[in-house]
N, C-alpha and C. Protein backbone atom coordinates (compact mmCIF):
# COMPACT_ATOMS: atom_id res chain seq x y z
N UNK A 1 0.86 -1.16 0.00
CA UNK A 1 0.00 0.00 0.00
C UNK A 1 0.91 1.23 0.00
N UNK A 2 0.79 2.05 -1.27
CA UNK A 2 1.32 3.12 -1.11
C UNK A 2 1.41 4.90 -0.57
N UNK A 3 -0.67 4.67 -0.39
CA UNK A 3 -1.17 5.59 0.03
C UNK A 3 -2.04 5.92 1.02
N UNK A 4 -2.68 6.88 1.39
CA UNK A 4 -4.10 6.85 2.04
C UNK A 4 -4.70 8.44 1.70
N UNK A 5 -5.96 8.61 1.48
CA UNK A 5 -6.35 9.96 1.30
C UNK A 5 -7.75 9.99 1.87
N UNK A 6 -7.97 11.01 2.40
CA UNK A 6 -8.81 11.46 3.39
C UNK A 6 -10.33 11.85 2.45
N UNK A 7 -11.32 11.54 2.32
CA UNK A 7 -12.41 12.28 1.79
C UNK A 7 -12.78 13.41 2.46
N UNK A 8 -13.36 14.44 1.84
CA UNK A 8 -13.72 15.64 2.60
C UNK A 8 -14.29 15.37 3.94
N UNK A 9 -15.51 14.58 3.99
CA UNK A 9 -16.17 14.39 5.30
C UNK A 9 -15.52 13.55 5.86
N UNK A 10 -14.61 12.85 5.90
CA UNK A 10 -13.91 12.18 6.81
C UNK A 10 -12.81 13.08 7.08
N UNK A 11 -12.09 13.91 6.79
CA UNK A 11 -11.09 15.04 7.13
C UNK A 11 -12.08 15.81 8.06
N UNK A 12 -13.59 16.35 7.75
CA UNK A 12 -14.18 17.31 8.52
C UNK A 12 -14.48 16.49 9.88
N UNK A 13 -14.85 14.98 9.58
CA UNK A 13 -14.65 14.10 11.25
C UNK A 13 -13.95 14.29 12.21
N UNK A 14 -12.36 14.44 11.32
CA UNK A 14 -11.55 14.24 12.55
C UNK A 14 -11.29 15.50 12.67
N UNK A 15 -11.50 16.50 12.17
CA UNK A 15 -11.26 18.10 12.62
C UNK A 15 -12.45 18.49 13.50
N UNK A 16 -13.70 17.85 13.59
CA UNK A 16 -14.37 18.30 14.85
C UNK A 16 -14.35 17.44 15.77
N UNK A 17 -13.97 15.85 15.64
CA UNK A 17 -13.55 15.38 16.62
C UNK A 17 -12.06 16.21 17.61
N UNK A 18 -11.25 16.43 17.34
CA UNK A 18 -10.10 17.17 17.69
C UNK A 18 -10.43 18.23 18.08
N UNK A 19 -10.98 19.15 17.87
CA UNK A 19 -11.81 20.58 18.56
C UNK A 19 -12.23 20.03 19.89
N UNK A 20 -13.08 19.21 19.60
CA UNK A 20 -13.58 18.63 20.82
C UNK A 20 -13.04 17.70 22.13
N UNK A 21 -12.04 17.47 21.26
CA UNK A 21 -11.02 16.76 22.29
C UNK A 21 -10.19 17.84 23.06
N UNK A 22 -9.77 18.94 22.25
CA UNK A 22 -9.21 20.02 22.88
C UNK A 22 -9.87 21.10 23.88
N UNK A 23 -11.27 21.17 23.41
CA UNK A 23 -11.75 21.67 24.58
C UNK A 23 -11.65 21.04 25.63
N UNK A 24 -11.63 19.57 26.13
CA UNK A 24 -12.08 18.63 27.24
C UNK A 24 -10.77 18.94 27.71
N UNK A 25 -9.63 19.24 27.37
CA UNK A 25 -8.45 19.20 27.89
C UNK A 25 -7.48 19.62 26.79
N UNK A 26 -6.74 20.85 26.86
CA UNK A 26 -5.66 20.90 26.22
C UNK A 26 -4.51 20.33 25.64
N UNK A 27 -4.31 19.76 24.78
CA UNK A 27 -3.16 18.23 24.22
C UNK A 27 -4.36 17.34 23.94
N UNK A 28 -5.54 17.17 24.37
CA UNK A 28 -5.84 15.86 24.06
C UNK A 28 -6.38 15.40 22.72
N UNK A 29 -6.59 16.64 22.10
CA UNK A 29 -6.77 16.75 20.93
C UNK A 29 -5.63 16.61 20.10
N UNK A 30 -4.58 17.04 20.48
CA UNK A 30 -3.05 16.46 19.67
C UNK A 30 -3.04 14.58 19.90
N UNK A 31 -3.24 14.10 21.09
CA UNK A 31 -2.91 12.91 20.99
C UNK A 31 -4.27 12.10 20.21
N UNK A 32 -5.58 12.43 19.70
CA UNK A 32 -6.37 11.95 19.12
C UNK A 32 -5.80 12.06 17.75
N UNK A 33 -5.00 13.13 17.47
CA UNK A 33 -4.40 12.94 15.80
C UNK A 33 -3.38 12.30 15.92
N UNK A 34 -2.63 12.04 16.93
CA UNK A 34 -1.57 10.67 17.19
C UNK A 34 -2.02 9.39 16.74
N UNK A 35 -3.39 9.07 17.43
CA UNK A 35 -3.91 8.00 17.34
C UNK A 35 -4.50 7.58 16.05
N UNK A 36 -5.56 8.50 15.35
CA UNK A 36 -5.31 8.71 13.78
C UNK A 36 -4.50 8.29 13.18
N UNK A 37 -3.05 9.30 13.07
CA UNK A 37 -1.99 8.81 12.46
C UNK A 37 -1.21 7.22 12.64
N UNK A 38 -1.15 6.59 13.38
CA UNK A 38 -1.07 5.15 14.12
C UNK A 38 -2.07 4.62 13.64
N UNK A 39 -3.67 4.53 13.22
CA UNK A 39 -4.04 4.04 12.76
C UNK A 39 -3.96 3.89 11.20
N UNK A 40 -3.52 5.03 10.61
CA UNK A 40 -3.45 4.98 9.17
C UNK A 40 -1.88 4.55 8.68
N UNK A 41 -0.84 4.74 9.63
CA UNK A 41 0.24 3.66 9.46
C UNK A 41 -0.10 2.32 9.68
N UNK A 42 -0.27 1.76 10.45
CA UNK A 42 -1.52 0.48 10.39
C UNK A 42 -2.16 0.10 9.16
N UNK A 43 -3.22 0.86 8.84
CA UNK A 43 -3.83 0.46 7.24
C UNK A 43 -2.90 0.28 6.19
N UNK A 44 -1.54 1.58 6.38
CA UNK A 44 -0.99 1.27 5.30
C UNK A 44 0.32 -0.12 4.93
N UNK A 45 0.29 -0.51 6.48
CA UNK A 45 1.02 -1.64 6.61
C UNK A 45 0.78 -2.74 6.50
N UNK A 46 -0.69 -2.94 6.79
CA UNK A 46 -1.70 -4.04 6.48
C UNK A 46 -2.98 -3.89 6.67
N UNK A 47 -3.34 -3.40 5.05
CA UNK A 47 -4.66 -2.90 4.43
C UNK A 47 -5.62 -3.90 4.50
N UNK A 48 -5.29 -5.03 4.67
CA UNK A 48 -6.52 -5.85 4.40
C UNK A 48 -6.63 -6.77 5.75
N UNK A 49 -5.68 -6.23 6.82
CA UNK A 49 -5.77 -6.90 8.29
C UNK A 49 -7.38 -6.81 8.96
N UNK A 50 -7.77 -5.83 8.48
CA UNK A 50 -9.34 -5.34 9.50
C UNK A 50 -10.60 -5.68 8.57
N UNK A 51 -11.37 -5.59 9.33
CA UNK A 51 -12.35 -6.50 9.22
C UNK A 51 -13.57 -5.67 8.09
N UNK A 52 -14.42 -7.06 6.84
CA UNK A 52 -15.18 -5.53 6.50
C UNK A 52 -16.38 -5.50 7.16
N UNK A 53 -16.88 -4.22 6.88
CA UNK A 53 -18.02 -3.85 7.48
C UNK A 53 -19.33 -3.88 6.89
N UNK A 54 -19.25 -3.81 5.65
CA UNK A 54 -20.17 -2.92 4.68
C UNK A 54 -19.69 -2.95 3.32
N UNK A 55 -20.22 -3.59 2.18
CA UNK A 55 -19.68 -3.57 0.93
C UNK A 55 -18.25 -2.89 0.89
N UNK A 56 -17.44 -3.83 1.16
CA UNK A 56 -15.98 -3.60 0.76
C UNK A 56 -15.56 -2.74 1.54
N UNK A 57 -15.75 -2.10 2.70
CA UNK A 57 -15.41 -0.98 3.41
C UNK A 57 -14.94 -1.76 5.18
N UNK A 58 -14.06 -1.29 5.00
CA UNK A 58 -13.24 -1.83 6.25
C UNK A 58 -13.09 -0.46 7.55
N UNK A 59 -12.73 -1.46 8.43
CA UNK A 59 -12.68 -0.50 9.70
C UNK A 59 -11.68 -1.48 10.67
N UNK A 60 -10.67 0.02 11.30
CA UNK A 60 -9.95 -0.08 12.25
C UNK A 60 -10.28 1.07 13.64
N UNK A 61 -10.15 0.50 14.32
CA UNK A 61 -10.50 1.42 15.79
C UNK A 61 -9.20 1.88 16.59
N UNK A 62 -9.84 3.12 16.73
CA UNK A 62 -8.32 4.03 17.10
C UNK A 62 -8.24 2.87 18.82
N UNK A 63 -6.71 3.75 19.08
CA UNK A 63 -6.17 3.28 20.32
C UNK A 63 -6.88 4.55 21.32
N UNK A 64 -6.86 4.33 22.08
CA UNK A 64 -7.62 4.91 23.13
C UNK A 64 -8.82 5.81 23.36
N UNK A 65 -9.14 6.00 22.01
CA UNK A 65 -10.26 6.76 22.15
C UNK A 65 -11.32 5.65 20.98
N UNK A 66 -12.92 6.43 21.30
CA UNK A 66 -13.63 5.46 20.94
C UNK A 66 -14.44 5.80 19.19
N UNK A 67 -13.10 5.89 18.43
CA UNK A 67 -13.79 5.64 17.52
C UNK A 67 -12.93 4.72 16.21
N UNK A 68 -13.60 4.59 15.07
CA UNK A 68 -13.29 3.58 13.87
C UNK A 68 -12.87 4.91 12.40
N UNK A 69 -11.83 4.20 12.11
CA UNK A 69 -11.45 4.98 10.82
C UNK A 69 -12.34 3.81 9.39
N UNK A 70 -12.98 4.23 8.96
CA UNK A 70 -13.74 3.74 8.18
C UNK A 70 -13.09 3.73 6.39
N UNK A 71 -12.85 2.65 5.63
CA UNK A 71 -11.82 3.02 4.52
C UNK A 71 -11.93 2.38 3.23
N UNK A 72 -12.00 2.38 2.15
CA UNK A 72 -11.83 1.35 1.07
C UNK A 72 -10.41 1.36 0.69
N UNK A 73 -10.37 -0.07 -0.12
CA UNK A 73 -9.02 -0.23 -0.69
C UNK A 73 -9.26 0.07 -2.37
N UNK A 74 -8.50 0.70 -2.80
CA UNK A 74 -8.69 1.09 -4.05
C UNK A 74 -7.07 1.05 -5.36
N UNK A 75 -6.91 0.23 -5.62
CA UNK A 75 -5.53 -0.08 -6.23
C UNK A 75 -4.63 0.16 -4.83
N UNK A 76 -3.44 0.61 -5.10
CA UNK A 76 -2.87 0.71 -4.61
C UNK A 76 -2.92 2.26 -3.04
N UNK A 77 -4.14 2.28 -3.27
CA UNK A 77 -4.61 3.36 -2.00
C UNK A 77 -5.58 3.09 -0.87
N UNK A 78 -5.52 3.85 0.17
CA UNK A 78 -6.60 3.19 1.43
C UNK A 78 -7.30 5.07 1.61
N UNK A 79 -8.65 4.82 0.36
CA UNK A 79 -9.45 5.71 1.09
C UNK A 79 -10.18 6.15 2.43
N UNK A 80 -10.16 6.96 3.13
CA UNK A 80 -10.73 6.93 4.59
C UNK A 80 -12.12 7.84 4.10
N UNK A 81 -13.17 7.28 4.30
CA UNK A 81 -14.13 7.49 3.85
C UNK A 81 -15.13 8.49 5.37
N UNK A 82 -14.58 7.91 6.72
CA UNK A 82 -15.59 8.60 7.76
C UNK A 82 -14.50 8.36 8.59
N UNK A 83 -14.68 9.12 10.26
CA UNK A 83 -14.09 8.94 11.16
C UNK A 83 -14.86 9.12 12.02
N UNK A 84 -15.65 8.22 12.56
CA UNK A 84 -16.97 8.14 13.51
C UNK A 84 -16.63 7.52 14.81
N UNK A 85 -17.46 7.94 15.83
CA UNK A 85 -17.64 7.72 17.22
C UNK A 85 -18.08 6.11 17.74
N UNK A 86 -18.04 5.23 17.71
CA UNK A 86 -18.27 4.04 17.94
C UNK A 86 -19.81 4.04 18.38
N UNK A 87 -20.04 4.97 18.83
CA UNK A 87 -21.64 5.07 19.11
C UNK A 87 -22.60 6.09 18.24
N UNK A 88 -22.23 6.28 17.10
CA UNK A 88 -22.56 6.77 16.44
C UNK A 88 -23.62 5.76 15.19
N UNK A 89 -24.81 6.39 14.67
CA UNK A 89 -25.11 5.04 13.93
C UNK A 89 -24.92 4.97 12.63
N UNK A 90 -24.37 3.70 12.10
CA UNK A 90 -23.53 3.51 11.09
C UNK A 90 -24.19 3.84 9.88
N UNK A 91 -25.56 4.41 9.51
CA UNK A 91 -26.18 4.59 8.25
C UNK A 91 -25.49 6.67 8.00
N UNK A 92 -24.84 7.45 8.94
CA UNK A 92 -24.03 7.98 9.05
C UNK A 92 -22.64 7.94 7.85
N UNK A 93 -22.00 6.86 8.14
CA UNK A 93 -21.19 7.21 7.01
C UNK A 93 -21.47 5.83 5.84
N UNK A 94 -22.51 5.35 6.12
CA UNK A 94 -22.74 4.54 4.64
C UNK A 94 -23.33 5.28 3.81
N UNK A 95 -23.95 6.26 4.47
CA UNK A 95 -24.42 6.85 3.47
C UNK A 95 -23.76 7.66 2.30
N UNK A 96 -22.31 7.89 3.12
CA UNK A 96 -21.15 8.34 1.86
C UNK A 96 -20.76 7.44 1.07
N UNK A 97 -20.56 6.23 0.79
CA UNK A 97 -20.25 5.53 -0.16
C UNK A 97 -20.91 5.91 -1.75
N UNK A 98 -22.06 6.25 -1.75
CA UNK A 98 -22.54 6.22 -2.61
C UNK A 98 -22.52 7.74 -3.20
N UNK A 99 -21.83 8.52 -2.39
CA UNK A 99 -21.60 10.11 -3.04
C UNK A 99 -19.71 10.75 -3.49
């Protein structure tokens, strides 16, 4: 795997997830894009390790906080399609697949 690229609404996920982490506490919003980043070295190390979810769409769950990077594999790239809250309900970002 040579890549990964963010879709708009999955970039706007983790930018209001991170706001929100930073309000709760100052840094903690830096270490939620830690955890991000660790997860998408992950995908790109082994793209097809996690499990699918949903027509061809896979998911890995960050480290310490509670949510799933949501992704397709596409040649040689790992689209991240959502970055959702584990309690969030999943017709949320299926509904991007199809846009």
């Amino acid at each position: 795997m040579t890549r990964a690229g963010f879709r708009p609404a999955a970039s706007a996920d983790v930018d209001a997830a991170y706001e929100w982490y930073q309000e709760q506490r100052p840094g903690l919003g830096d270490e939620f894009v830690v955890a991000i980043d660790a997860a998408v070295a992950s995908i790109l190390a082994f793209p097809e390790a996690y499990p699918v979810v949903h027509r061809g769409v896979r998911r890995v769950l960050l480290e310490r906080f509670p949510y799933g990077l949501y992704y397709r594999l596409t040649g040689q790239r790992a689209i991240i399609v959502a970055c959702m809250h584990a309690a969030r309900d999943a017709k949320v970002w299926r509904s991007r697949l199809d846009g």
